[in-house]
PDB file of N, CA and C in Angstrom:
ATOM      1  N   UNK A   1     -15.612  30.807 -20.490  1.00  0.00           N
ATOM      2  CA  UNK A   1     -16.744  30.256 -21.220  1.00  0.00           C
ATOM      3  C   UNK A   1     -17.289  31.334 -22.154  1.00  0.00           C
ATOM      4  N   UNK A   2     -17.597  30.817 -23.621  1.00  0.00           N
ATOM      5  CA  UNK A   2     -18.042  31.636 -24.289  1.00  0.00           C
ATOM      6  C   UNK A   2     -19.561  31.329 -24.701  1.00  0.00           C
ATOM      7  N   UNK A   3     -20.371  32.276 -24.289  1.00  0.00           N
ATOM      8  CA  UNK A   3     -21.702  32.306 -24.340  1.00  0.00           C
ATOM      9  C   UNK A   3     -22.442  33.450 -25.316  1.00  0.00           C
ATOM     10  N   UNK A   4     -23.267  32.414 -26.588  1.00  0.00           N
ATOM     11  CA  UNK A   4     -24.098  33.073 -27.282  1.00  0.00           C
ATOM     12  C   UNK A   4     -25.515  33.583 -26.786  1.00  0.00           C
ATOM     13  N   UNK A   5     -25.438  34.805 -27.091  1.00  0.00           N
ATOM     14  CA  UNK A   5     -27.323  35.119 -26.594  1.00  0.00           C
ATOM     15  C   UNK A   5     -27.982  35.530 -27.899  1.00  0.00           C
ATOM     16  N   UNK A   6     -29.416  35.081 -28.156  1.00  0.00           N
ATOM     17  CA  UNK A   6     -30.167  35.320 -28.864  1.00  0.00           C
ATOM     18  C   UNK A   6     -30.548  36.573 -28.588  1.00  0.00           C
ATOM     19  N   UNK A   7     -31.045  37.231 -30.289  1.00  0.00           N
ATOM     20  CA  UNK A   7     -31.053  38.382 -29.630  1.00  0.00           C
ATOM     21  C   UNK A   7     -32.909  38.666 -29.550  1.00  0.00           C
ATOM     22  N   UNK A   8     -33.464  37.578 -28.796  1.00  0.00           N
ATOM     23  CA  UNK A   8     -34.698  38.184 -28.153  1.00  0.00           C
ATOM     24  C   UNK A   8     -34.559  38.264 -26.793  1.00  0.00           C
ATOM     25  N   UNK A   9     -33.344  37.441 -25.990  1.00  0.00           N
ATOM     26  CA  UNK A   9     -33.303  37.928 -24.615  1.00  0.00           C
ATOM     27  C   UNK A   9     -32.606  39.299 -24.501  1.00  0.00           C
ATOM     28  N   UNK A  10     -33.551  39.731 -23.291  1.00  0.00           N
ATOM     29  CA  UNK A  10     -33.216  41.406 -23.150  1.00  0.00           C
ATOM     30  C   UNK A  10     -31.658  41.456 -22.852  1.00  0.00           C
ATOM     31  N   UNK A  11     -31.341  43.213 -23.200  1.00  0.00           N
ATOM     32  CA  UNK A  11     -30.064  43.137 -23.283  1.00  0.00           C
ATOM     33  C   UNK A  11     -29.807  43.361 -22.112  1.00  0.00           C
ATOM     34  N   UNK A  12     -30.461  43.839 -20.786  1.00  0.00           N
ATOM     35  CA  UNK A  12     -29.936  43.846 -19.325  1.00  0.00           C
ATOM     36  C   UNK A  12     -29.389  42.275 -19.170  1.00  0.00           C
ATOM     37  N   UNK A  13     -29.592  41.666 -19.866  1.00  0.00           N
ATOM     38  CA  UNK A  13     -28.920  39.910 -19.382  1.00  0.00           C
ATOM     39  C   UNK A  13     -27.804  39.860 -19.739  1.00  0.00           C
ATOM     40  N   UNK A  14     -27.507  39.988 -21.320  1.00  0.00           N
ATOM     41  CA  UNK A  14     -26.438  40.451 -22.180  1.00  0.00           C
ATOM     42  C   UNK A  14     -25.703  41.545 -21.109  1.00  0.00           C
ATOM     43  N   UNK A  15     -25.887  42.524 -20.413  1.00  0.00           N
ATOM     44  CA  UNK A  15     -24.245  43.116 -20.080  1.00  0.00           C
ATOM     45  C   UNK A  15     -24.836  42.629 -18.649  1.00  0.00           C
ATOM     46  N   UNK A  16     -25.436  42.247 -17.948  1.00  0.00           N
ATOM     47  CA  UNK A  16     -25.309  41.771 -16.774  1.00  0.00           C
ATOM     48  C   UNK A  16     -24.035  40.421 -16.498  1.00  0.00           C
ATOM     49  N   UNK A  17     -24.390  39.940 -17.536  1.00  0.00           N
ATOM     50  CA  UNK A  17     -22.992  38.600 -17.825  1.00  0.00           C
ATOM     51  C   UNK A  17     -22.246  38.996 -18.205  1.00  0.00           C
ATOM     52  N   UNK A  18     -21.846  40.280 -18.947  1.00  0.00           N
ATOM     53  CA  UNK A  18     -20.518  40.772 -19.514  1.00  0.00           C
ATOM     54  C   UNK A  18     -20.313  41.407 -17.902  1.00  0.00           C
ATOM     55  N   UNK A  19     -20.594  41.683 -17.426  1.00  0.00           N
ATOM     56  CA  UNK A  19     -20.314  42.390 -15.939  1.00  0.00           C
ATOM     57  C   UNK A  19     -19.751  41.192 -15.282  1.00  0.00           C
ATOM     58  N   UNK A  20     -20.351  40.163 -15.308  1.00  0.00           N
ATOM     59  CA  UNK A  20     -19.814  38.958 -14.493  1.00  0.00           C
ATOM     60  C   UNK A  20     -18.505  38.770 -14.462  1.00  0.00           C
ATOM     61  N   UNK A  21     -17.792  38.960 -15.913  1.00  0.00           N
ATOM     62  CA  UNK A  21     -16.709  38.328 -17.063  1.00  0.00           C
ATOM     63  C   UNK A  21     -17.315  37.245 -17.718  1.00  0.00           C
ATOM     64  N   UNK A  22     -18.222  37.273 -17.956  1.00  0.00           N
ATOM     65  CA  UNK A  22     -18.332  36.024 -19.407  1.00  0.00           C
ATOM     66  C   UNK A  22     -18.095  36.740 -20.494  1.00  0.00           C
ATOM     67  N   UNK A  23     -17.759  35.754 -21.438  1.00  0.00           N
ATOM     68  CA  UNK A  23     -17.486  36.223 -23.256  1.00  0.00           C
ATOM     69  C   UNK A  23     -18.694  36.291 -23.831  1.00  0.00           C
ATOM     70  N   UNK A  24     -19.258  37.288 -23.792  1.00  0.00           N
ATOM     71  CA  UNK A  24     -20.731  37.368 -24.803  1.00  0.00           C
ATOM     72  C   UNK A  24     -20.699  37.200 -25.915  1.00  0.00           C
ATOM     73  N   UNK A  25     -21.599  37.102 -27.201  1.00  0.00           N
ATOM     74  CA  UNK A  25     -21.870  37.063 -28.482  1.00  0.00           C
ATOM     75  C   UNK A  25     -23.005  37.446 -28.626  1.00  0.00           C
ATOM     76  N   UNK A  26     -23.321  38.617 -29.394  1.00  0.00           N
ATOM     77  CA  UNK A  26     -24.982  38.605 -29.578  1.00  0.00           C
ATOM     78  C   UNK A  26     -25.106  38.117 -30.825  1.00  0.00           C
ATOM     79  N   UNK A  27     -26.330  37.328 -30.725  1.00  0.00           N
ATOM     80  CA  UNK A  27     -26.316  36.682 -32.418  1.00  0.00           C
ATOM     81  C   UNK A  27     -27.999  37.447 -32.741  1.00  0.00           C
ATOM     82  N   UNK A  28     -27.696  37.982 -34.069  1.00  0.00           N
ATOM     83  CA  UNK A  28     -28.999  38.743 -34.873  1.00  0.00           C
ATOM     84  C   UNK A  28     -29.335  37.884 -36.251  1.00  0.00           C
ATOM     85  N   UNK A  29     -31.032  38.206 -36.413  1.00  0.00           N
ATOM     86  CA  UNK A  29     -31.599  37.200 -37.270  1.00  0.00           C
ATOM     87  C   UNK A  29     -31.010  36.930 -38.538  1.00  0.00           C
ATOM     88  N   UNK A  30     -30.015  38.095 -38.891  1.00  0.00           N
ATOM     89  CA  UNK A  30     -29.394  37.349 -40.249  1.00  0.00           C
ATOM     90  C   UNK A  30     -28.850  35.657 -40.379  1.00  0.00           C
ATOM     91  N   UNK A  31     -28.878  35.777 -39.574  1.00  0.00           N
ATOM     92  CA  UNK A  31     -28.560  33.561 -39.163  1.00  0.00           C
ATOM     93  C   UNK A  31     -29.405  32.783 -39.330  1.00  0.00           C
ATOM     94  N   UNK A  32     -30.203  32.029 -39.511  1.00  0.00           N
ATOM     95  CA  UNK A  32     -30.969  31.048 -39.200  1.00  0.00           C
ATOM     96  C   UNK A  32     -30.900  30.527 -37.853  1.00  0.00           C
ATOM     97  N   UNK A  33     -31.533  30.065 -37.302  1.00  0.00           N
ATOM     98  CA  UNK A  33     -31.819  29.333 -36.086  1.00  0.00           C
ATOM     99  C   UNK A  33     -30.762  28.075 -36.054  1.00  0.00           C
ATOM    100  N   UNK A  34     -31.420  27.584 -36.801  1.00  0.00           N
ATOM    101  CA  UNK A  34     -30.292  25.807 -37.566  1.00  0.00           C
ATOM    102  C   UNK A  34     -28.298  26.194 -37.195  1.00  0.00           C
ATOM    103  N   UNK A  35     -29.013  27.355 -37.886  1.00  0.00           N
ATOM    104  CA  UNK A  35     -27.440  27.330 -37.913  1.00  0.00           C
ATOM    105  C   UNK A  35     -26.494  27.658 -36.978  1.00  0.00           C
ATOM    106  N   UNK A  36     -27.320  28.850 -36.454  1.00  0.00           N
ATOM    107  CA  UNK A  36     -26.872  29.317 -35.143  1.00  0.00           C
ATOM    108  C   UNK A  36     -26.625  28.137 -33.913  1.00  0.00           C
ATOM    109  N   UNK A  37     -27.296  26.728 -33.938  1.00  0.00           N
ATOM    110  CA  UNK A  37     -27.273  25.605 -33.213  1.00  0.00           C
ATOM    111  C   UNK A  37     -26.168  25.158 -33.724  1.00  0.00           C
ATOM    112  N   UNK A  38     -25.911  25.169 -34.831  1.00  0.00           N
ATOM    113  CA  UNK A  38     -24.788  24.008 -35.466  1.00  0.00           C
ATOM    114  C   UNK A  38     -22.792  25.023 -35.208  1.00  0.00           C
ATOM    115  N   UNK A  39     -23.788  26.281 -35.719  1.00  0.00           N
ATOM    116  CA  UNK A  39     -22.245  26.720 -35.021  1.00  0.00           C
ATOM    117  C   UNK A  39     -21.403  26.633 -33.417  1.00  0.00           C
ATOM    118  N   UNK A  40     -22.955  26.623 -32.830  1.00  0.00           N
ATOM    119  CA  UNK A  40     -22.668  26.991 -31.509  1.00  0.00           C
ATOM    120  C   UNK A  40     -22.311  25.616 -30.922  1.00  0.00           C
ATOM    121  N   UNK A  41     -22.621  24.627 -31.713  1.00  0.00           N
ATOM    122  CA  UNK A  41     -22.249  22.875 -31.136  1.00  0.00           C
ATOM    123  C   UNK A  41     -20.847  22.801 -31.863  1.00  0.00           C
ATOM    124  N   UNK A  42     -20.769  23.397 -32.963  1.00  0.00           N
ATOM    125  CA  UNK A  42     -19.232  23.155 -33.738  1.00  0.00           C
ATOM    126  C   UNK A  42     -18.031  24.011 -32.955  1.00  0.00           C
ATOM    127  N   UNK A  43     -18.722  25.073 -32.121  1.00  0.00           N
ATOM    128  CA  UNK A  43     -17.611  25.886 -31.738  1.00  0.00           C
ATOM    129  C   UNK A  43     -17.241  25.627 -30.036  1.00  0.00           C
ATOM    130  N   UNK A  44     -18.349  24.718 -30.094  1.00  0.00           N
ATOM    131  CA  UNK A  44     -18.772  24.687 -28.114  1.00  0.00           C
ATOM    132  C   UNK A  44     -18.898  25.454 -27.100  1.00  0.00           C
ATOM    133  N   UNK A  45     -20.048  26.560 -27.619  1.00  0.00           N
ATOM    134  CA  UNK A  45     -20.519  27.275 -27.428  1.00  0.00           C
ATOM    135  C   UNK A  45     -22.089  27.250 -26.763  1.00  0.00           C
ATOM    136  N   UNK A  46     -22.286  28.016 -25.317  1.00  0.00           N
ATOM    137  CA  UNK A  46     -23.235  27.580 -24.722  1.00  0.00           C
ATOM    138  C   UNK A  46     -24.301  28.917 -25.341  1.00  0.00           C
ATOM    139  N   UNK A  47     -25.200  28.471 -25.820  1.00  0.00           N
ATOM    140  CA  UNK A  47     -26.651  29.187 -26.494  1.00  0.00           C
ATOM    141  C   UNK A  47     -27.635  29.370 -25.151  1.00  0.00           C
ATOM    142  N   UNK A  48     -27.969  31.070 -25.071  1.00  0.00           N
ATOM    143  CA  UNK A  48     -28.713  31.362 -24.291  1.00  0.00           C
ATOM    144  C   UNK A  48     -29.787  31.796 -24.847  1.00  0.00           C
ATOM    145  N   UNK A  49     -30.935  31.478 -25.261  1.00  0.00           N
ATOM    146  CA  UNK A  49     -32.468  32.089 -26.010  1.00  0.00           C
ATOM    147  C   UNK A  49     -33.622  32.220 -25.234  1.00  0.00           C
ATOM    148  N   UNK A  50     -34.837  32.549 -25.722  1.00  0.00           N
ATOM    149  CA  UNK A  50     -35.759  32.579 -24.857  1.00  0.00           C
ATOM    150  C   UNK A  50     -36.952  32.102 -26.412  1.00  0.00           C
ATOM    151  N   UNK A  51     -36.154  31.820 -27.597  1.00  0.00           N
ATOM    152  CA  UNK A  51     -36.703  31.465 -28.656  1.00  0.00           C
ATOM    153  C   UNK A  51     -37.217  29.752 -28.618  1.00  0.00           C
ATOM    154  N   UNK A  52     -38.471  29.745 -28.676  1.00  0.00           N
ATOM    155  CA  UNK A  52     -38.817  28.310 -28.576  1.00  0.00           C
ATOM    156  C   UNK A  52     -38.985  27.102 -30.086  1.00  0.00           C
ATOM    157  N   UNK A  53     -38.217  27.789 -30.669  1.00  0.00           N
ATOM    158  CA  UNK A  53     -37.618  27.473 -32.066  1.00  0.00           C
ATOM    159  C   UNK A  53     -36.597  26.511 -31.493  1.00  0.00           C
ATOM    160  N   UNK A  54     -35.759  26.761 -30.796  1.00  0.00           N
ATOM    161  CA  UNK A  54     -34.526  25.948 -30.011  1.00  0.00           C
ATOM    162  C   UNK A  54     -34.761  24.586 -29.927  1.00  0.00           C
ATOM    163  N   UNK A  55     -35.778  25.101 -28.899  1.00  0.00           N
ATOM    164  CA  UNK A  55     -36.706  23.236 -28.107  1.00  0.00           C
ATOM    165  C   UNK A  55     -37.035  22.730 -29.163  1.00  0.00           C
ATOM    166  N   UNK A  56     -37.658  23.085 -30.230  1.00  0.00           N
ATOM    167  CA  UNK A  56     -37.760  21.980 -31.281  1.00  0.00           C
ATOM    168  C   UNK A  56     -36.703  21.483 -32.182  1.00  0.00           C
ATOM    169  N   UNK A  57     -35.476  22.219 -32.194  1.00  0.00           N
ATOM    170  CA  UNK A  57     -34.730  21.841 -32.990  1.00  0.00           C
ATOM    171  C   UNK A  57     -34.167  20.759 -31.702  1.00  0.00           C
ATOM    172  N   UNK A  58     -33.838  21.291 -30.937  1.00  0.00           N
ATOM    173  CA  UNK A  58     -33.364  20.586 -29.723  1.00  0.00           C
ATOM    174  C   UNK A  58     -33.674  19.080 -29.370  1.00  0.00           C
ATOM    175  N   UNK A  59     -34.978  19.166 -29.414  1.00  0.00           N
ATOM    176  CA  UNK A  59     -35.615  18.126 -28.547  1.00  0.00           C
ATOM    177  C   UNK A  59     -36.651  17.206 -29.659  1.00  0.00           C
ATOM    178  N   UNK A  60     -36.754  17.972 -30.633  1.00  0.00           N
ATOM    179  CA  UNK A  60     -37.952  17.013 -31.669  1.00  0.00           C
ATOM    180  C   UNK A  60     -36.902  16.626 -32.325  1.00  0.00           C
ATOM    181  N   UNK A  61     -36.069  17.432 -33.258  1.00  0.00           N
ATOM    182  CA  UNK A  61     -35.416  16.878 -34.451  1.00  0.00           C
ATOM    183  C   UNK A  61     -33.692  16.559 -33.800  1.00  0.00           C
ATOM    184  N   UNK A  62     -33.583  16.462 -32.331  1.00  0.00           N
ATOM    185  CA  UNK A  62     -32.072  16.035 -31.991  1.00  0.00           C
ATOM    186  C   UNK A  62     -31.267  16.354 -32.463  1.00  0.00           C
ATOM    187  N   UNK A  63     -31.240  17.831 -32.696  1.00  0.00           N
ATOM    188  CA  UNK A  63     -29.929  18.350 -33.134  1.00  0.00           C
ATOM    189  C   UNK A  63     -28.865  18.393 -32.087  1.00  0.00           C
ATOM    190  N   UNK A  64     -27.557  18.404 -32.377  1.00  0.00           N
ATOM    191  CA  UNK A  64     -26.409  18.256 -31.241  1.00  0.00           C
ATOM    192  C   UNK A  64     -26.388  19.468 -31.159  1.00  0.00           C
ATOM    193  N   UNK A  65     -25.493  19.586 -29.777  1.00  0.00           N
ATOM    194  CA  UNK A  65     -25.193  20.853 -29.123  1.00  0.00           C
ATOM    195  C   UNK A  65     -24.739  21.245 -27.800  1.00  0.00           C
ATOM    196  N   UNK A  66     -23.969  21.837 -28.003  1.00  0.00           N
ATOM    197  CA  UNK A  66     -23.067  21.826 -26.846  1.00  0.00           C
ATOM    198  C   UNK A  66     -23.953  22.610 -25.274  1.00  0.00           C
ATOM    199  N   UNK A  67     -25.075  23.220 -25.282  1.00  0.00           N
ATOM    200  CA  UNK A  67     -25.778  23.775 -24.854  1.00  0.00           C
ATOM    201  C   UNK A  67     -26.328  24.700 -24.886  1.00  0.00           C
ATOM    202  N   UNK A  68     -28.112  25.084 -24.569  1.00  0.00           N
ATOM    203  CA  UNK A  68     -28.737  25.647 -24.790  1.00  0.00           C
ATOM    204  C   UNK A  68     -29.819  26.167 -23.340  1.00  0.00           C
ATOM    205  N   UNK A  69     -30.114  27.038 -23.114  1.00  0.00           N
ATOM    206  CA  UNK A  69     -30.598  27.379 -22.328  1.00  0.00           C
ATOM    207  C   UNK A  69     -31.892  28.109 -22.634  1.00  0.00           C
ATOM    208  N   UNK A  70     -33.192  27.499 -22.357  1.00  0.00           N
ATOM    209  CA  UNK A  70     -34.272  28.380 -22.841  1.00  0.00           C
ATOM    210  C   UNK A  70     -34.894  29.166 -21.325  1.00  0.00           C
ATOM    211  N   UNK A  71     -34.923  30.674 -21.574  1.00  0.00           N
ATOM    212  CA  UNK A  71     -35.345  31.346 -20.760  1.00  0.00           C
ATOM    213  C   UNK A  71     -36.875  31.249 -20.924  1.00  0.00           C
ATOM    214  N   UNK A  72     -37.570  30.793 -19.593  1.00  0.00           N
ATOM    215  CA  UNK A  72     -38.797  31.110 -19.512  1.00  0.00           C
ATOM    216  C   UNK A  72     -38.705  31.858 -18.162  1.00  0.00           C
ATOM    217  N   UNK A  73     -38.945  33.505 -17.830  1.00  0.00           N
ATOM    218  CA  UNK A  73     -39.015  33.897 -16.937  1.00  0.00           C
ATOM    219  C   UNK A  73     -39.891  35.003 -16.653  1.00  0.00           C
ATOM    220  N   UNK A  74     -40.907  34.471 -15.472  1.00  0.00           N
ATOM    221  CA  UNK A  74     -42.220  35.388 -15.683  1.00  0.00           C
ATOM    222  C   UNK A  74     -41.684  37.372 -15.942  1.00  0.00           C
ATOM    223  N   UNK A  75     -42.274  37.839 -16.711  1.00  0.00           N
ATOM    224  CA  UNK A  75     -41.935  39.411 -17.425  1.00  0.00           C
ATOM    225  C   UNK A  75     -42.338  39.735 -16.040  1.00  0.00           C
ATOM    226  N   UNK A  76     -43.135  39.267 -15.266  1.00  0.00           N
ATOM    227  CA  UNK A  76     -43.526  40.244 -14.081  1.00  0.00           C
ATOM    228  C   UNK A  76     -42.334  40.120 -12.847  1.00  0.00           C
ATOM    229  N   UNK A  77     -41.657  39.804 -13.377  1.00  0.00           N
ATOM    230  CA  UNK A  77     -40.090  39.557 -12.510  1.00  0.00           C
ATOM    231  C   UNK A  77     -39.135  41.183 -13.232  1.00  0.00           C
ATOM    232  N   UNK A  78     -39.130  41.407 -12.203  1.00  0.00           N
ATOM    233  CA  UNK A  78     -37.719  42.891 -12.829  1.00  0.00           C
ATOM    234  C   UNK A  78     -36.873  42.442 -13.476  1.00  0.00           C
ATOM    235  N   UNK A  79     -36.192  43.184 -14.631  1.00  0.00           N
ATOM    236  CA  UNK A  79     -35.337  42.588 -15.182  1.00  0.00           C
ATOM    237  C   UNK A  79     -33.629  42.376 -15.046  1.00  0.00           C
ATOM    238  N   UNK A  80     -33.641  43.291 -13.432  1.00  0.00           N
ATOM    239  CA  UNK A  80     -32.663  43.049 -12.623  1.00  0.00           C
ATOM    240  C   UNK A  80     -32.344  42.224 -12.334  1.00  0.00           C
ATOM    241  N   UNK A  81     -33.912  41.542 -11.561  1.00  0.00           N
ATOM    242  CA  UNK A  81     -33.654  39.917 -11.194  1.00  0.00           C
ATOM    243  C   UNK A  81     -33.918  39.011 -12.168  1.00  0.00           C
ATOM    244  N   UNK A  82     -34.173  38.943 -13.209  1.00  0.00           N
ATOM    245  CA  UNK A  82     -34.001  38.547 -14.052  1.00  0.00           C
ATOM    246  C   UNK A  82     -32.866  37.711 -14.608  1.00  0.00           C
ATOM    247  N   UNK A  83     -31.843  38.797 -14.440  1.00  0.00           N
ATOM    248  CA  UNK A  83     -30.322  38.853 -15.211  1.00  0.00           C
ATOM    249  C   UNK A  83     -30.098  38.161 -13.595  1.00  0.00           C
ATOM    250  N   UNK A  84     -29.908  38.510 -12.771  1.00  0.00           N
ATOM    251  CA  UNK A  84     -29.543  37.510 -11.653  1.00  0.00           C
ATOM    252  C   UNK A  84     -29.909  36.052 -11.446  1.00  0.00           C
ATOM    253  N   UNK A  85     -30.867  35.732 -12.382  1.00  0.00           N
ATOM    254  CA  UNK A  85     -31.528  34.486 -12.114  1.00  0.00           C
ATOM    255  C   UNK A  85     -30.407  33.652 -12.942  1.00  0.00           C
ATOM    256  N   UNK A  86     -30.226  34.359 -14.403  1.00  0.00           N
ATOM    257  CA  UNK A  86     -29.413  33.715 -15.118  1.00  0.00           C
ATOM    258  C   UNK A  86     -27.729  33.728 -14.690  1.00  0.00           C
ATOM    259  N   UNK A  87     -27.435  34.375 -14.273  1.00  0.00           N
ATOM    260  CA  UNK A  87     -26.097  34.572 -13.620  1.00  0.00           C
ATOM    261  C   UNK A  87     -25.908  33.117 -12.630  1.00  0.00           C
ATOM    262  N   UNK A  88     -26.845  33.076 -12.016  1.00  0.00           N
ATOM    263  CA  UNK A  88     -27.259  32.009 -10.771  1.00  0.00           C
ATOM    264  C   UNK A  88     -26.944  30.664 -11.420  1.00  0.00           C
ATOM    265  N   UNK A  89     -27.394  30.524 -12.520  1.00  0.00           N
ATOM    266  CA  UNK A  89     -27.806  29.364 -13.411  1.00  0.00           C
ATOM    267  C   UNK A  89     -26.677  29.112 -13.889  1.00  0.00           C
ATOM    268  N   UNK A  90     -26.028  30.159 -14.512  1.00  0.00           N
ATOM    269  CA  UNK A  90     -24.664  29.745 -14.658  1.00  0.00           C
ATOM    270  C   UNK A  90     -23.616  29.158 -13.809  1.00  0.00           C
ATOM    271  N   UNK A  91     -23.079  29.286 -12.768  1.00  0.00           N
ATOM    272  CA  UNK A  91     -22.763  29.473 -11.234  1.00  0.00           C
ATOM    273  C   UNK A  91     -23.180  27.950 -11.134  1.00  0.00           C
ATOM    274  N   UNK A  92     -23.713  27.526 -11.264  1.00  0.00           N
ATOM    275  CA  UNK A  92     -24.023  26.184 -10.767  1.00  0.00           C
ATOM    276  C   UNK A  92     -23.208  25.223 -11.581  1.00  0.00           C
TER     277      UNK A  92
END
């Protein structure tokens, strides 16, 4: 599975999943948001963000997509467990 991360989720998540073996991608703001959705649905590619730009493209204006994952995870959580939470999430 090849998985895009935005690059506002921290990067302990980013190599915590490259540790796993997943295929990372970091994607940086030279992209648009839009687009970064449309590639990641054209390529079938699962989008990991914590950008709430997503949910609206997502969920107001129904953009397609192969998946998206919005991190909401309290900061007062280590970011050890953090990256474990998402690992978890995957796994399922």
């Amino acid at each position: 599975m090849i998985i895009y991360i935005d690059e506002n989720v921290p990067q302990k998540i980013t190599t915590r999943l490259k540790e796993e073996g997943y295929k990372v991608e970091y994607v940086t703001r030279s992209i648009e948001d839009r687009e970064i959705l449309e590639i990641a649905h054209k390529q079938k590619v699962l989008l990991i963000t914590s950008d709430k730009d997503f949910e609206r493209l997502v969920l107001d204006e129904r953009r397609p997509t192969a998946g998206v994952i919005l991190l909401r995870i309290a900061t007062r959580i280590p970011i050890e467990h953090r990256a474990q939470i998402v690992v978890n999430m995957l796994r399922k």
